[in-house]
N, C-alpha and C. Protein backbone atom coordinates (compact mmCIF):
# COMPACT_ATOMS: atom_id res chain seq x y z
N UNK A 1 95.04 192.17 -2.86
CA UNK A 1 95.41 193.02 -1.75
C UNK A 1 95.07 194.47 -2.10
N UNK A 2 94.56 195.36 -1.21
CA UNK A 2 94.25 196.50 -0.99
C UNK A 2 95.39 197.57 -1.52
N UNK A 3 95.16 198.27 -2.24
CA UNK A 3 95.95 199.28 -2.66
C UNK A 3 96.73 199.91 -0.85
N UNK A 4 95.73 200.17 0.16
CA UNK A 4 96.53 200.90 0.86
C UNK A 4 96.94 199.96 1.94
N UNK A 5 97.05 198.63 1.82
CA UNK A 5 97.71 197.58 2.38
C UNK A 5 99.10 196.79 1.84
N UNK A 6 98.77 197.09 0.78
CA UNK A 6 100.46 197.28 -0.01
C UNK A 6 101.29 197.68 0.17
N UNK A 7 100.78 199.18 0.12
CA UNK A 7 101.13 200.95 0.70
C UNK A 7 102.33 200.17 2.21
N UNK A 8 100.91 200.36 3.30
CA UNK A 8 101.65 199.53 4.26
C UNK A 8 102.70 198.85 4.78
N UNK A 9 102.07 197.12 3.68
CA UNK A 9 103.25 196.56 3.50
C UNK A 9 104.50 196.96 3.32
N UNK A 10 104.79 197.58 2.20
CA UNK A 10 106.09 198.22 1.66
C UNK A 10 106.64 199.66 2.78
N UNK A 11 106.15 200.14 3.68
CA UNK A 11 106.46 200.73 4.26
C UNK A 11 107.42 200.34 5.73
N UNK A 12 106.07 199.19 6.13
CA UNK A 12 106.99 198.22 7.24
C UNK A 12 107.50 197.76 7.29
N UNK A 13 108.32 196.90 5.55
CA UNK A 13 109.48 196.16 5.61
C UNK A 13 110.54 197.48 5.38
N UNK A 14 110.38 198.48 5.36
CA UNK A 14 111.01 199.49 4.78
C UNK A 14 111.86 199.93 6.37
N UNK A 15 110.88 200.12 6.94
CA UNK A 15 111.78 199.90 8.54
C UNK A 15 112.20 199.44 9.26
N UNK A 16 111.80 197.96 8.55
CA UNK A 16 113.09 196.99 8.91
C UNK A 16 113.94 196.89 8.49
N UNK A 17 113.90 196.78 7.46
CA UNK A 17 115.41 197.00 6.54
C UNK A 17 115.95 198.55 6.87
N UNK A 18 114.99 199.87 6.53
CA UNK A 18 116.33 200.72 7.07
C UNK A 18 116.61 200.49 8.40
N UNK A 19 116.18 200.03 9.45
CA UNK A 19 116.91 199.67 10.65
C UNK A 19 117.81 198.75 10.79
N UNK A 20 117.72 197.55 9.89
CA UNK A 20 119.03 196.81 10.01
C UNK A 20 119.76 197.02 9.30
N UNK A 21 119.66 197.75 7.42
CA UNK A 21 121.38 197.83 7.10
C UNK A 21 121.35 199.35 7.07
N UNK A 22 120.44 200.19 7.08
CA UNK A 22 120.92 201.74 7.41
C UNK A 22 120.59 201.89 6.14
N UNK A 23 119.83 203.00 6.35
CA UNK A 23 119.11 203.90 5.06
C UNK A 23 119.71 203.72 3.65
N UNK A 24 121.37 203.86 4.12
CA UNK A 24 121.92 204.42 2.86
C UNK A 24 122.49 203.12 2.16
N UNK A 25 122.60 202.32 3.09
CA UNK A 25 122.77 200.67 2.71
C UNK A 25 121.80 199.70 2.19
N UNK A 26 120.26 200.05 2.33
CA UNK A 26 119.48 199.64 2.21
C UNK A 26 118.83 199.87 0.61
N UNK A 27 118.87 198.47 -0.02
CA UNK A 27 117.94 198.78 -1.99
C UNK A 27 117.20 198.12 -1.87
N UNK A 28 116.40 199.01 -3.03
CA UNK A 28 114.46 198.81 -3.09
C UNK A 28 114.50 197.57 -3.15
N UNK A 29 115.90 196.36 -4.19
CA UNK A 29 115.33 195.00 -4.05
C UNK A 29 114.86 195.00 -2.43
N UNK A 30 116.13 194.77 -1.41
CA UNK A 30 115.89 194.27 -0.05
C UNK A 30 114.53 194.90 0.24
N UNK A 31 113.77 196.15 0.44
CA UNK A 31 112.58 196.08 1.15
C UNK A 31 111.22 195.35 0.09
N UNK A 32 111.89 195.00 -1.26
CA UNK A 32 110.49 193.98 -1.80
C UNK A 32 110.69 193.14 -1.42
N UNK A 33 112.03 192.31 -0.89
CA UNK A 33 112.19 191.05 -0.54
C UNK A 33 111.49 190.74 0.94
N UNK A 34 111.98 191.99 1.57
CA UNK A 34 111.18 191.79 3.24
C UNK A 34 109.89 191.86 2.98
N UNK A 35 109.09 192.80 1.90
CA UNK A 35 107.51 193.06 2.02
C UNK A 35 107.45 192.36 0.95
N UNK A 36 107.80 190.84 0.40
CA UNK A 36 106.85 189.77 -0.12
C UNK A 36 106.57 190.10 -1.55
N UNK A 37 107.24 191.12 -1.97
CA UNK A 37 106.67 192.01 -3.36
C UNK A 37 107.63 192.14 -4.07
N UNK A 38 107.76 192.20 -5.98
CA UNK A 38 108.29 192.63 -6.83
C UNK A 38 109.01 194.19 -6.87
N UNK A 39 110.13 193.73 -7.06
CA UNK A 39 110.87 194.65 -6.92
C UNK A 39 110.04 196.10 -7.94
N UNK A 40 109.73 196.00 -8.96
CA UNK A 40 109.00 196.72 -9.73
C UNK A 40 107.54 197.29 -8.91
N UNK A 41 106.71 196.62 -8.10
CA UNK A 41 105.85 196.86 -7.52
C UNK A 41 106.38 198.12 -6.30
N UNK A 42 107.40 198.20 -5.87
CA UNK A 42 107.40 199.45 -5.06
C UNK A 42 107.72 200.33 -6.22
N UNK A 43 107.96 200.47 -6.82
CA UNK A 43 107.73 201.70 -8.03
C UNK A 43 106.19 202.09 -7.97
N UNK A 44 105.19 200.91 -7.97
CA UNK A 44 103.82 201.89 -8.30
C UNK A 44 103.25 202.41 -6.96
N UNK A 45 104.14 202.13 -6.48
CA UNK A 45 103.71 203.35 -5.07
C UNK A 45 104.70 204.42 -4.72
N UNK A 46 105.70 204.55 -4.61
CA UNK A 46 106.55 205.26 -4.46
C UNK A 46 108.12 205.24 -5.97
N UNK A 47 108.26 206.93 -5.30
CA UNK A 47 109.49 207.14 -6.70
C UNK A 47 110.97 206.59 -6.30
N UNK A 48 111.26 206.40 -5.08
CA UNK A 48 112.43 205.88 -4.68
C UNK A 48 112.45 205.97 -3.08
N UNK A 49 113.85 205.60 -2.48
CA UNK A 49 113.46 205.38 -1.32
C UNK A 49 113.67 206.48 -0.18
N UNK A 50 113.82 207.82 -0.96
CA UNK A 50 113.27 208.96 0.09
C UNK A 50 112.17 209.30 0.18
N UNK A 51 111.32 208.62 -0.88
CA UNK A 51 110.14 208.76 -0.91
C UNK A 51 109.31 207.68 0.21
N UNK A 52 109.66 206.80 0.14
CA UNK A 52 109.46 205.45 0.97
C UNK A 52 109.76 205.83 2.46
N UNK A 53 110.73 206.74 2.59
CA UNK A 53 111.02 207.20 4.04
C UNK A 53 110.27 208.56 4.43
N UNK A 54 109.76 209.57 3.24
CA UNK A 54 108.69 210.41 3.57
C UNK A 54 107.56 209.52 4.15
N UNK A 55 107.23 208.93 3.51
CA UNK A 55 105.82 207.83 3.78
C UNK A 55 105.80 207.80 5.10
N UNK A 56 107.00 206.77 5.11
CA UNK A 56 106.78 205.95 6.87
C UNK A 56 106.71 206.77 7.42
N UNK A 57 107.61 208.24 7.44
CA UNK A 57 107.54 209.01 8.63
C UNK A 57 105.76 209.99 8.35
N UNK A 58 105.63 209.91 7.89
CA UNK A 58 104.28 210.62 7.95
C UNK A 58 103.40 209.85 7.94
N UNK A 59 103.04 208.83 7.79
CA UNK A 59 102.22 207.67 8.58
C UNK A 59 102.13 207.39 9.85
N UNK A 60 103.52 207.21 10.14
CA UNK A 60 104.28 206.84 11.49
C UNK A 60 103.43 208.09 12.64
N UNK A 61 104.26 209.77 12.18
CA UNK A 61 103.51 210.69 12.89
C UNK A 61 102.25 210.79 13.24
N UNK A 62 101.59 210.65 11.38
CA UNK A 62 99.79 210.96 11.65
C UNK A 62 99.59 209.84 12.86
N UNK A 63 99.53 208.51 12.98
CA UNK A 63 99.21 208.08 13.75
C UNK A 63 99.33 208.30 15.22
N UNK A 64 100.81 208.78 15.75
CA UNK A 64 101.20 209.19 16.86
C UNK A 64 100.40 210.53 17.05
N UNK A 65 100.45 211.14 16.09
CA UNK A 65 99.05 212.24 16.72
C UNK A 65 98.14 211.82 17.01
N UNK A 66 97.31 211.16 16.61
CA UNK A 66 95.85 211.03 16.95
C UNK A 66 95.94 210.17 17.78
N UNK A 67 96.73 209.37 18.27
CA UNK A 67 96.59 208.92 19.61
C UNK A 67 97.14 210.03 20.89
N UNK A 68 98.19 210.82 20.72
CA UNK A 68 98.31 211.43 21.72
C UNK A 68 97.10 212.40 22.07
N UNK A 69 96.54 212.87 21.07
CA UNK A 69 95.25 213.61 20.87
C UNK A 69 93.97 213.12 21.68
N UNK A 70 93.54 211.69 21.24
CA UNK A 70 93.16 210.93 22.03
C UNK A 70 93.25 211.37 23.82
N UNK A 71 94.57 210.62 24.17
CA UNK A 71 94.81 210.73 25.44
C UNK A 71 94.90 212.54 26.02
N UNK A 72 95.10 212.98 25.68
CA UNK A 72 95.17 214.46 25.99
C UNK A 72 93.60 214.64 26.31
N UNK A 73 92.58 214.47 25.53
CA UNK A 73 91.33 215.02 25.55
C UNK A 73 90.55 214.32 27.03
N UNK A 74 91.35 213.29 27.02
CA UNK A 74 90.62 212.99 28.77
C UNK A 74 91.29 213.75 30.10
N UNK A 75 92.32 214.49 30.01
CA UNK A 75 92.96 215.24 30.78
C UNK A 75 92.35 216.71 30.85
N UNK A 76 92.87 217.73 31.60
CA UNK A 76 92.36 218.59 31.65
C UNK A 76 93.58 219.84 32.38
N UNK A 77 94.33 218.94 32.94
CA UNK A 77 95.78 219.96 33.66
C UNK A 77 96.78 219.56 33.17
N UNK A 78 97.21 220.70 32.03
CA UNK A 78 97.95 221.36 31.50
C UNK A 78 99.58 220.43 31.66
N UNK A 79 99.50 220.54 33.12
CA UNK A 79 101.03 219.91 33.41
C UNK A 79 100.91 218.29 33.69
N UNK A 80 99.23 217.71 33.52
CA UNK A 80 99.77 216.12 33.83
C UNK A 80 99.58 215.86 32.17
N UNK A 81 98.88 217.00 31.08
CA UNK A 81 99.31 216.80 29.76
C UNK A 81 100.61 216.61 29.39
N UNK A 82 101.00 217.49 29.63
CA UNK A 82 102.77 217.38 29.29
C UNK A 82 103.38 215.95 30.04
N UNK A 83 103.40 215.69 30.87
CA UNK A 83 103.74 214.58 31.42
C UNK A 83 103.42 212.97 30.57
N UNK A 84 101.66 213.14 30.11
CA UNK A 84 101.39 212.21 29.38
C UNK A 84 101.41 212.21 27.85
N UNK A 85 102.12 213.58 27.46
CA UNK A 85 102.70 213.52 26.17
C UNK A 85 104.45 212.96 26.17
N UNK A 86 105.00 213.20 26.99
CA UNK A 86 106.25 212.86 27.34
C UNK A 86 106.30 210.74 27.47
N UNK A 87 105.20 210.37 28.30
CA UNK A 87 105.14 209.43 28.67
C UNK A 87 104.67 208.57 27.07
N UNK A 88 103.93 208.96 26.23
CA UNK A 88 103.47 208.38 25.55
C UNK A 88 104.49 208.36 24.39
N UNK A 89 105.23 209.70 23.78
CA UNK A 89 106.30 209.80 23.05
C UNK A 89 107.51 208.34 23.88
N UNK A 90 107.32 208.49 24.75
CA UNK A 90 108.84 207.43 24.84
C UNK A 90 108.20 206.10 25.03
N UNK A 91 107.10 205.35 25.52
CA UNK A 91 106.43 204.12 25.02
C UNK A 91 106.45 204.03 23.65
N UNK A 92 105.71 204.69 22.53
CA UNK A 92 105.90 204.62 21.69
C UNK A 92 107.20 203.76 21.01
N UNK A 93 108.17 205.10 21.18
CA UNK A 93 109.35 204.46 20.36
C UNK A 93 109.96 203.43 21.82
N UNK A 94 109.54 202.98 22.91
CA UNK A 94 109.97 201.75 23.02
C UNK A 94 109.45 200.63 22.76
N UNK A 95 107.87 200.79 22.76
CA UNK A 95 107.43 199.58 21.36
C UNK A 95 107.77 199.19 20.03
N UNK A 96 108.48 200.06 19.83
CA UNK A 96 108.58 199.77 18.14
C UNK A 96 110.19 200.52 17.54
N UNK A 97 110.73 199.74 18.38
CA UNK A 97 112.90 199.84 18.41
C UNK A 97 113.28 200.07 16.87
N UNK A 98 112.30 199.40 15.95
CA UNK A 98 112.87 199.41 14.95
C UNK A 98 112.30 200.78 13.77
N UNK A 99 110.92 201.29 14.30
CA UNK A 99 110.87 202.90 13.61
C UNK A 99 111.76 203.63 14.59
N UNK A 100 111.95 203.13 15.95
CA UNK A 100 112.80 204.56 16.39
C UNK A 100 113.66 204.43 16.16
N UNK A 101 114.37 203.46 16.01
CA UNK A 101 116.02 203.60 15.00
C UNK A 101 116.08 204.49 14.01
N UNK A 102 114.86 204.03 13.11
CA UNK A 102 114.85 204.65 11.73
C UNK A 102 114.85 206.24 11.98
N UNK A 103 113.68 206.58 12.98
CA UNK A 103 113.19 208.12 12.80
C UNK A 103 114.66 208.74 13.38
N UNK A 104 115.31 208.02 14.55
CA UNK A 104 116.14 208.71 15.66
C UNK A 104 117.62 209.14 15.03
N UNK A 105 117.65 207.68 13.78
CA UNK A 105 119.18 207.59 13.54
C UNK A 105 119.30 207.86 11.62
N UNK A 106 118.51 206.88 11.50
CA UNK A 106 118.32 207.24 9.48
C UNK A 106 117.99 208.83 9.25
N UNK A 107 116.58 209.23 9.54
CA UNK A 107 116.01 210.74 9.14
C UNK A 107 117.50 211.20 9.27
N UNK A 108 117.86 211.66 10.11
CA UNK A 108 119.17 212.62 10.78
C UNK A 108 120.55 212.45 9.22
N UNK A 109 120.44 211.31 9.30
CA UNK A 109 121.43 210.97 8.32
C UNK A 109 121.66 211.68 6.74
N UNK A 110 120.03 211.84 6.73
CA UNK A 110 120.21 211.91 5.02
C UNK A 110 119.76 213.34 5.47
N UNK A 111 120.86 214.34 4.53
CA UNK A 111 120.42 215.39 4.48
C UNK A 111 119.40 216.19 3.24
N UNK A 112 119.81 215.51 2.47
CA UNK A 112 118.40 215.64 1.53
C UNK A 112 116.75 215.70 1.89
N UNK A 113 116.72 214.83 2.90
CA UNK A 113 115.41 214.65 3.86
C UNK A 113 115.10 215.61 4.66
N UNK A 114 116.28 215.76 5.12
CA UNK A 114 115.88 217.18 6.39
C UNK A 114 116.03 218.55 5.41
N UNK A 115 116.80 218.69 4.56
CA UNK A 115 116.58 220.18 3.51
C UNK A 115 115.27 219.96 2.55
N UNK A 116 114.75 218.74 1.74
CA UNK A 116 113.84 219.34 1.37
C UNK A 116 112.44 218.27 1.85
N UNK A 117 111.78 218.34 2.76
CA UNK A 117 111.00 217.44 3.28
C UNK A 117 110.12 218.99 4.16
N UNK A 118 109.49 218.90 3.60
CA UNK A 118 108.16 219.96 4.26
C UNK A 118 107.47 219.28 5.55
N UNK A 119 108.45 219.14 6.75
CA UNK A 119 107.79 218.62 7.79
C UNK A 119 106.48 218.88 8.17
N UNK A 120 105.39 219.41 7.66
CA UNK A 120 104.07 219.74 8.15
C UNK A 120 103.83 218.69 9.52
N UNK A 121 103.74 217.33 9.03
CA UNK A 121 103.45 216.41 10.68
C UNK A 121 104.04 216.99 11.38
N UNK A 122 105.60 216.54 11.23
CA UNK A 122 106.48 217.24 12.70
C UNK A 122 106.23 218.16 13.28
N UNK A 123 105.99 219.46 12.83
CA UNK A 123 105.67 220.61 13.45
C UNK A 123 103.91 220.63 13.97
N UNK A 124 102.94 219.52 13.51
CA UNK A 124 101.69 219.38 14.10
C UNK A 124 102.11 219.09 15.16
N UNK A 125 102.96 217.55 15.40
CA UNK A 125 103.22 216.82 16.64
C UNK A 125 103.92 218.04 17.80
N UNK A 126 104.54 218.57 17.42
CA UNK A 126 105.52 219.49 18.28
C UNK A 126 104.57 220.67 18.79
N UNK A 127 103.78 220.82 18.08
CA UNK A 127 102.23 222.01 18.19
C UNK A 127 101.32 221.42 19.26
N UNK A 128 101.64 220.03 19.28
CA UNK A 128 100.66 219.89 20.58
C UNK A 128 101.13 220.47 21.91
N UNK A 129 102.77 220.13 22.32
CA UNK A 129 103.18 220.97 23.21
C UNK A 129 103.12 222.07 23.07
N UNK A 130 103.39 222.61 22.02
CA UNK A 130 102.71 224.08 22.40
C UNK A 130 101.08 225.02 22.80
N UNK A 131 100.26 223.54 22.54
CA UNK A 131 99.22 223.92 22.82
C UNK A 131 99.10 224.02 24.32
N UNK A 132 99.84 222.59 24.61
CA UNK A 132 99.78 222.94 26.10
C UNK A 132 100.21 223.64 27.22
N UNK A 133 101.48 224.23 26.72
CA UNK A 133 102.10 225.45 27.42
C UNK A 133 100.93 226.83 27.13
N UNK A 134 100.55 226.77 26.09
CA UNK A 134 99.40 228.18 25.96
C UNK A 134 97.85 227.80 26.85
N UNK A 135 97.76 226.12 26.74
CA UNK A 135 96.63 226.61 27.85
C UNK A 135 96.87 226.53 29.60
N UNK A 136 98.10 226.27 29.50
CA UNK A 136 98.87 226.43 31.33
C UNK A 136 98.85 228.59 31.60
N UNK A 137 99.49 228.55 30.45
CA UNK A 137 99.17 230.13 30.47
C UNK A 137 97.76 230.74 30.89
N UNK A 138 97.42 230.74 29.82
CA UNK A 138 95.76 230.54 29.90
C UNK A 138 95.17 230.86 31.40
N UNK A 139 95.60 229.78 32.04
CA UNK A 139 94.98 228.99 33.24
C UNK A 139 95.35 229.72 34.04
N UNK A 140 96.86 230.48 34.05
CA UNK A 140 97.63 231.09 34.97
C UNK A 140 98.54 229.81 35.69
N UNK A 141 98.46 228.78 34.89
CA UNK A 141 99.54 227.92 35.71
C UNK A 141 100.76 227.88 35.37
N UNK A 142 101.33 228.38 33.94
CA UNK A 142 102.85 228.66 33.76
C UNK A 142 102.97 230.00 33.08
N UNK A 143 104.50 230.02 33.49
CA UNK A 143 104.91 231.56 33.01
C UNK A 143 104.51 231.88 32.02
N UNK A 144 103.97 233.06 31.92
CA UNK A 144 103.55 233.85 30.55
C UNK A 144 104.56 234.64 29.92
N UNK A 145 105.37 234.00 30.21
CA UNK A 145 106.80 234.93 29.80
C UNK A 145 107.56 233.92 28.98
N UNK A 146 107.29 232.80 29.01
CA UNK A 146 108.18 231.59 28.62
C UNK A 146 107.29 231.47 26.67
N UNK A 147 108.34 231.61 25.80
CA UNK A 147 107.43 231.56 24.71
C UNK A 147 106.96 230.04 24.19
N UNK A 148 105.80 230.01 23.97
CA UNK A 148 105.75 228.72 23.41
C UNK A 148 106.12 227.39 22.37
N UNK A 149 106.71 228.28 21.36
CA UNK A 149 107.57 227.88 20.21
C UNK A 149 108.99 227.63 20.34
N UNK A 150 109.77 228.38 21.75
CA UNK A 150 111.26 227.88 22.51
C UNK A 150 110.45 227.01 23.36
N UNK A 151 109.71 226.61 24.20
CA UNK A 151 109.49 225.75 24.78
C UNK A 151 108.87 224.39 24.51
N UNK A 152 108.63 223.90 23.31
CA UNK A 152 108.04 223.32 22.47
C UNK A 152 109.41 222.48 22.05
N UNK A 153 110.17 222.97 21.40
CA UNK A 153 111.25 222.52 20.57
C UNK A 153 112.19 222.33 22.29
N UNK A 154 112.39 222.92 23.15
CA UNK A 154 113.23 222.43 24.19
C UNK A 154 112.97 221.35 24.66
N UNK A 155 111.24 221.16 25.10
CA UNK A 155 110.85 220.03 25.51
C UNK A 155 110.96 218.54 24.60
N UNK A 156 110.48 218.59 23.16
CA UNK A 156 110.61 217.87 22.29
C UNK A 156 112.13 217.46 22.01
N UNK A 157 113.67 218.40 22.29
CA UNK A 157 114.58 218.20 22.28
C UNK A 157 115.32 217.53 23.29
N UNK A 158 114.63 217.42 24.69
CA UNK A 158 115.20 216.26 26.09
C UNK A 158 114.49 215.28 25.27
N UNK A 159 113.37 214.97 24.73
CA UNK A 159 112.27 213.66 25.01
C UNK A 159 113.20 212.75 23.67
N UNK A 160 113.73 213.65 22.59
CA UNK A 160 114.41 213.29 21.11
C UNK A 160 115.58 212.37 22.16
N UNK A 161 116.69 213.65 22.75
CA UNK A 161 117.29 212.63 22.86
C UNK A 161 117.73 211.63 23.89
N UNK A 162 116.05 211.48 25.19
CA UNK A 162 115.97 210.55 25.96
C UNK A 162 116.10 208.83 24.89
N UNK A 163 114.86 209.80 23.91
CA UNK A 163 114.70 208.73 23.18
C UNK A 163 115.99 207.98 22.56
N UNK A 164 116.92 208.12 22.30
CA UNK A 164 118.53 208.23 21.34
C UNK A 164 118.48 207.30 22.05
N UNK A 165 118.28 207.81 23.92
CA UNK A 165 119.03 206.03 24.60
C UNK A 165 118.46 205.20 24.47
N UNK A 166 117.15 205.04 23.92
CA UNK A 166 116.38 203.38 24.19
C UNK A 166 116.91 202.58 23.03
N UNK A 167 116.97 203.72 21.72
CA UNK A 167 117.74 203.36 20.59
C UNK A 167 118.79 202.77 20.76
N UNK A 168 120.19 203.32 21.86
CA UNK A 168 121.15 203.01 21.22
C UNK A 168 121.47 202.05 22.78
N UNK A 169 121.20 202.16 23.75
CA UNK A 169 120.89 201.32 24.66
C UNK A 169 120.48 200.42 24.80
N UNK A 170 120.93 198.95 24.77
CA UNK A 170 119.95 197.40 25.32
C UNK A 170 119.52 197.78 26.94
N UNK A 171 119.82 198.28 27.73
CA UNK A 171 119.32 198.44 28.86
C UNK A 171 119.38 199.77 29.68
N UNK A 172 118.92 200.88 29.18
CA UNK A 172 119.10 201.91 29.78
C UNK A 172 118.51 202.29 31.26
N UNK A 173 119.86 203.47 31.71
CA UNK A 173 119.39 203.11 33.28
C UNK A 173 118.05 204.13 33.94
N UNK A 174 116.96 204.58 32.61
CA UNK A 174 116.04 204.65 33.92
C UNK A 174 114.81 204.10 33.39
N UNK A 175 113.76 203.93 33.83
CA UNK A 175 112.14 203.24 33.11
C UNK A 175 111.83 204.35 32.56
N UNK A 176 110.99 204.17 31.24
CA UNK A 176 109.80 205.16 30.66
C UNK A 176 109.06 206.44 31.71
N UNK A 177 108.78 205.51 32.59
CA UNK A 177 107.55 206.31 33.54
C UNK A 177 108.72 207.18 34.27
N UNK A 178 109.74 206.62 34.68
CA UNK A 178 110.93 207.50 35.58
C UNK A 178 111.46 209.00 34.64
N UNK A 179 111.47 208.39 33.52
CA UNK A 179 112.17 209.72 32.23
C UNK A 179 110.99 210.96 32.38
N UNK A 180 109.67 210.34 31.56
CA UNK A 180 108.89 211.24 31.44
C UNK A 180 108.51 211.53 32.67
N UNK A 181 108.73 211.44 34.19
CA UNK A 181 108.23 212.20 34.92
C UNK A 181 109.10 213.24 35.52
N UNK A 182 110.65 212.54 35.36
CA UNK A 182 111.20 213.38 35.58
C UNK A 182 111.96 214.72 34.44
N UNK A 183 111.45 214.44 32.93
CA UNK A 183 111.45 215.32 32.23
C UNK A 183 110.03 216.71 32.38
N UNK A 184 108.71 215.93 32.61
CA UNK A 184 108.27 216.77 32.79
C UNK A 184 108.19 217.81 34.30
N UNK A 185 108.34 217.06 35.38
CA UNK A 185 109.03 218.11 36.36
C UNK A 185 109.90 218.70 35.91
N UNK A 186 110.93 218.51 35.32
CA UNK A 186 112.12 219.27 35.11
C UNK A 186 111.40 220.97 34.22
N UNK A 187 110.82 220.19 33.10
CA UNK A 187 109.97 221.36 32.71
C UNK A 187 109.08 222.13 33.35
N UNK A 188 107.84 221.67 34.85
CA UNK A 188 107.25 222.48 35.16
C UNK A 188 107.44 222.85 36.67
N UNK A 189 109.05 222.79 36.66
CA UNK A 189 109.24 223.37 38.25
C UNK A 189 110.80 223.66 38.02
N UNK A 190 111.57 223.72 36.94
CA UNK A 190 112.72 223.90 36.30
C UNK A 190 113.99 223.52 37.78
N UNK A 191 114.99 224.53 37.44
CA UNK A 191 116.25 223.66 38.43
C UNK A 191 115.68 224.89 40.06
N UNK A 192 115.17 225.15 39.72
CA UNK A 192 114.73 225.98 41.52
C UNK A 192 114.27 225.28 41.93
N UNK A 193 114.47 225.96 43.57
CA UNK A 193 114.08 224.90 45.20
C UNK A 193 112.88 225.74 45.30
């Protein structure tokens, strides 16, 4: 097996297991046992399991960038971007219940992670909305008064914790397509008539 299929491996049982017994409940035996591997073998990839949870989440991200990246580049207005960054952030984590547990509910948990973890992804991913509020500006289609770095983290902060409900919800009451459209109206026509 491939050095970076190992990698992998040990990453995806890693989010299963922190999704079912919780980060802090969760030992390196259990994710060699889910990823098929010697307990000693996640040592030669990682130093322990904040390290194992840096991984996933920066795997996890890089990938979610370059697909939203992707879809963005066939668009061209500003505000059906935002809409299809909104739309794609919450498919995402409703395909895959068990990283958004992890990212929505574990990350949060350990504070060691959030004090010393050099989010570089996070703040790429969150940079795309801000790209797109600067080229609505740009365009003259949104306020040039609204800064992009508060509007970035506001928007990313409804979509976080739309997301919380799919997490913590078996049936939440609105669809994907209903959230993100009505998050991004909310953002590009705010509470005025």
């Amino acid at each position: 097996m491939r050095i970076s299929d190992k990698h992998s491996k040990i990453t995806q049982a890693a989010v299963k297991v922190f999704a079912r017994k919780g980060f802090f409940n969760a030992r390196i035996s259990d994710i060699a046992k889910e990823a098929k591997v010697a307990d000693g073998t996640i040592y030669l990839y990682f130093n322990n399991k904040y390290d194992i949870l840096i991984s996933l989440f920066e795997d996890e991200i890089g990938k979610i960038i370059l697909q939203v990246k992707l879809l963005l580049e066939e668009e061209s207005d500003p505000g059906k971007k935002l809409y299809i960054f909104a739309l794609h952030h919450l498919k995402l984590l409703d395909k895959k219940k068990d990283l958004a547990e992890v990212l929505q509910m574990e990350l949060r948990q350990s504070n060691k992670f959030m004090k010393e973890y050099r989010n570089t992804k996070f703040i790429e991913y969150i940079d795309i909305i801000s790209a797109i509020i600067h080229q609505g500006q740009e365009e003259n289609i949104f306020d040039p008064t609204v800064a992009p770095g508060i509007a970035k983290r506001a928007i990313f902060g409804a979509l976080d914790e739309m997301s919380r409900l799919w997490v913590l919800d078996e049936n939440p009451p609105y669809t994907i397509e209903e959230t993100a459209q009505q998050l991004s109206n909310l953002f590009l026509k705010g509470l005025t008539l």
